[in-house]
N, C-alpha and C. Protein backbone atom coordinates (compact mmCIF):
# COMPACT_ATOMS: atom_id res chain seq x y z
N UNK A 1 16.40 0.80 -3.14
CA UNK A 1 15.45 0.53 -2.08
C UNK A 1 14.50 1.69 -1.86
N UNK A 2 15.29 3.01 -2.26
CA UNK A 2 14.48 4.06 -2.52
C UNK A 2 13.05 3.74 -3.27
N UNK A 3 12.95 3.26 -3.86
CA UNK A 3 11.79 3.25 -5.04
C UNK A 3 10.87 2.60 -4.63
N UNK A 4 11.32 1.17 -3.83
CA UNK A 4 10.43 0.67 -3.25
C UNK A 4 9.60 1.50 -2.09
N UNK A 5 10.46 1.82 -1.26
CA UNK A 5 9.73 2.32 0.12
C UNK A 5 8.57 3.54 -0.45
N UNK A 6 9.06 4.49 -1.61
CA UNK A 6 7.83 5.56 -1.77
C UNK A 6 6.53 4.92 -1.73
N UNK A 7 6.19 3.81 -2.90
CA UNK A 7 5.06 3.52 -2.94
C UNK A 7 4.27 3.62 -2.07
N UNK A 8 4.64 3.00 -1.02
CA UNK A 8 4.51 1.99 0.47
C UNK A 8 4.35 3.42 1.28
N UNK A 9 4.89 4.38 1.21
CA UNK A 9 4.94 5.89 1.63
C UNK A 9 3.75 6.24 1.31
N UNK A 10 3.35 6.46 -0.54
CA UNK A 10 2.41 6.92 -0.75
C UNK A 10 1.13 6.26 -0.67
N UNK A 11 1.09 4.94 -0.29
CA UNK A 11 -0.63 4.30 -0.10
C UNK A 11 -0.92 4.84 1.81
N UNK A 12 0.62 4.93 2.32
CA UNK A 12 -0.17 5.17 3.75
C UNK A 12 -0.66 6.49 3.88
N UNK A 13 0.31 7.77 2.95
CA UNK A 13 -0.56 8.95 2.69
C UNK A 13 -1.72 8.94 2.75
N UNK A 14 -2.23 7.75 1.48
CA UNK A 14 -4.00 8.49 0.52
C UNK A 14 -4.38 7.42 1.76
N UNK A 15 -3.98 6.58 2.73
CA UNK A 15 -5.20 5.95 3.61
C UNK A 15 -5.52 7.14 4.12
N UNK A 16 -4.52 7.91 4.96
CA UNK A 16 -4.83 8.66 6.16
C UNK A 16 -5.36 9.75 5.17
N UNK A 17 -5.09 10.75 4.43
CA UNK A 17 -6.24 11.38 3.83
C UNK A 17 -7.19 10.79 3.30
N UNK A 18 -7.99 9.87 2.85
CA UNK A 18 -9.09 9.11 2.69
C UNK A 18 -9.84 9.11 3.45
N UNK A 19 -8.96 9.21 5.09
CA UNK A 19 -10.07 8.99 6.98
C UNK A 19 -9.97 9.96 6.75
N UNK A 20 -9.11 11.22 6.68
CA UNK A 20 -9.45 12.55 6.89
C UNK A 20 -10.55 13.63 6.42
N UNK A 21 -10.60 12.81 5.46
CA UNK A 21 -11.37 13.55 4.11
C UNK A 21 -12.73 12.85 4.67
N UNK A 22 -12.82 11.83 4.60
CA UNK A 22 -14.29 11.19 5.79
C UNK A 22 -14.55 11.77 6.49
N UNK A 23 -13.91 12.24 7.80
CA UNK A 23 -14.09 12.54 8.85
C UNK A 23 -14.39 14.32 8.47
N UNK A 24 -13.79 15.08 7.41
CA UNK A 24 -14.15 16.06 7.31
C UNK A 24 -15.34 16.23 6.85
N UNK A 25 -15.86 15.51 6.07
CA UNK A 25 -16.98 15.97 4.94
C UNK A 25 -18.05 15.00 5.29
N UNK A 26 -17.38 13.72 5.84
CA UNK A 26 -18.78 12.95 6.15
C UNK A 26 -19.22 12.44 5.22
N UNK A 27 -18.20 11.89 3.78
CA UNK A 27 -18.35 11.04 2.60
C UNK A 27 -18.34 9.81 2.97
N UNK A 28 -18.60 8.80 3.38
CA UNK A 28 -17.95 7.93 3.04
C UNK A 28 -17.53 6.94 2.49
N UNK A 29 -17.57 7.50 1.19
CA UNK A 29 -16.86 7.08 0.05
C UNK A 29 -15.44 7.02 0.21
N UNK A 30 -14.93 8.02 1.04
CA UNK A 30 -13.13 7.74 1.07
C UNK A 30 -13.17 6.98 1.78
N UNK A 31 -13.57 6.83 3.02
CA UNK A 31 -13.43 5.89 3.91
C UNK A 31 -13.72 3.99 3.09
N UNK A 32 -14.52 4.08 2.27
CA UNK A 32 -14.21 2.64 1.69
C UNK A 32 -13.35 2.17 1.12
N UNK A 33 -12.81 3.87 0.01
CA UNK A 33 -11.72 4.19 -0.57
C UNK A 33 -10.30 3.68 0.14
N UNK A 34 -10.25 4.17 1.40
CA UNK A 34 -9.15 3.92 2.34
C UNK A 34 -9.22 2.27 2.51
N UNK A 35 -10.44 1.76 2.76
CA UNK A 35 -10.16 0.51 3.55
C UNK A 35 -9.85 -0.22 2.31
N UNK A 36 -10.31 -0.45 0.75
CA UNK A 36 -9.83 -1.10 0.14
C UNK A 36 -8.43 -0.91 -0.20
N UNK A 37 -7.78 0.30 -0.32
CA UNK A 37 -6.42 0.47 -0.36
C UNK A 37 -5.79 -0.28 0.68
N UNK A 38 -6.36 -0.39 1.89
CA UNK A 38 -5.51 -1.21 3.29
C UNK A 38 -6.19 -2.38 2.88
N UNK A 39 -6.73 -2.98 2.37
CA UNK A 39 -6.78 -4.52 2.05
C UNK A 39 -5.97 -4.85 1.07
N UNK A 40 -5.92 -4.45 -0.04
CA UNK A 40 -5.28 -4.44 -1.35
C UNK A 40 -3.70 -4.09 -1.14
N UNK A 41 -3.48 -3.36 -0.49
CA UNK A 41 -1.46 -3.06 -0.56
C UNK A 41 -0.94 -4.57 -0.50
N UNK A 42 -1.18 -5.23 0.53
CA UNK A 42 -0.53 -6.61 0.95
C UNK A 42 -0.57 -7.10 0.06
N UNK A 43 -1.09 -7.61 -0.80
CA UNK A 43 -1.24 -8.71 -1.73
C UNK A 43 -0.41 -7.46 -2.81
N UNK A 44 -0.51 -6.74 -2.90
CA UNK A 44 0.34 -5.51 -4.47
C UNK A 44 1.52 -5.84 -3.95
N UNK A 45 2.08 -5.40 -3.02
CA UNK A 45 3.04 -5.58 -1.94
C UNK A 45 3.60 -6.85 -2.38
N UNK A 46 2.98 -7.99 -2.03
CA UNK A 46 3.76 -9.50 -2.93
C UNK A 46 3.90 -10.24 -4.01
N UNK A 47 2.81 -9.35 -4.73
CA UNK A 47 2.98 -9.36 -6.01
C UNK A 47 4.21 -8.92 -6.63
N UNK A 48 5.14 -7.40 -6.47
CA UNK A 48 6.20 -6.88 -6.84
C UNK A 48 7.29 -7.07 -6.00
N UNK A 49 6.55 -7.66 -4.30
CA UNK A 49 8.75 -7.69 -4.17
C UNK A 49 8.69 -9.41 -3.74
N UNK A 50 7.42 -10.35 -4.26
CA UNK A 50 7.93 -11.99 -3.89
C UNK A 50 9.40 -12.25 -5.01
N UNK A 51 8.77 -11.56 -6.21
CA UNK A 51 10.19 -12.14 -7.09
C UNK A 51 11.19 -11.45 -6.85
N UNK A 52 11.01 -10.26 -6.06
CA UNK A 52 12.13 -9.62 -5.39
C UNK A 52 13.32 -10.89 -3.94
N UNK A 53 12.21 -11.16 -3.36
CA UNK A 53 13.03 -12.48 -2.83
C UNK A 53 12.98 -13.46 -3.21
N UNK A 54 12.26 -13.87 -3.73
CA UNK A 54 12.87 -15.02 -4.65
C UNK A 54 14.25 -15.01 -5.99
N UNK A 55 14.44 -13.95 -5.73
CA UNK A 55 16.19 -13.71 -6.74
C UNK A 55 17.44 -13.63 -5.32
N UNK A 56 16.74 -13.39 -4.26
CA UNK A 56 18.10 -13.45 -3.37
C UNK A 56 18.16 -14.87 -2.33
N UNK A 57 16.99 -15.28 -2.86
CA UNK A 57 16.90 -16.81 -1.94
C UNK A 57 17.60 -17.23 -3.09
N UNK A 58 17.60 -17.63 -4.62
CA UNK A 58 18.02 -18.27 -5.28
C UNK A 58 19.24 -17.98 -5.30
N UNK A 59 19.96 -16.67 -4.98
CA UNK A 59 21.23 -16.02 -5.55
C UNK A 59 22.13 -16.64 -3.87
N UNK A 60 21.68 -16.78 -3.14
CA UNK A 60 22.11 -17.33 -2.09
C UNK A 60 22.74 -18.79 -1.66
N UNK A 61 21.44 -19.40 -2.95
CA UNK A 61 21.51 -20.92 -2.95
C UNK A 61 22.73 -21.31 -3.82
């Protein structure tokens, strides 16, 4: 479960440095950077753990 949670660790990292890095420099390029990473996790996100539940809904059944 370890393995999973880093990812998920490391996209909320590069959001919040992405605003930071905006807010420092006044790019904002990270800041789009950031928001497509926060659109995009969800759907990455069910892409790698739907067949993750779908083996314990089936393993259940």
């Amino acid at each position: 479960m370890l393995i999973l949670r880093l990812p998920a660790l490391l996209v909320a990292i590069e959001i919040a440095l992405g605003i930071g890095a905006c807010l420092v420099t006044g790019n904002r390029n990270y800041l789009r950077f950031s928001a497509r990473l926060f659109k995009y996790s969800p759907l990455i996100a069910l892409i790698f753990l739907g067949p993750m539940a779908l083996e314990r809904l089936i393993v259940m059944v």
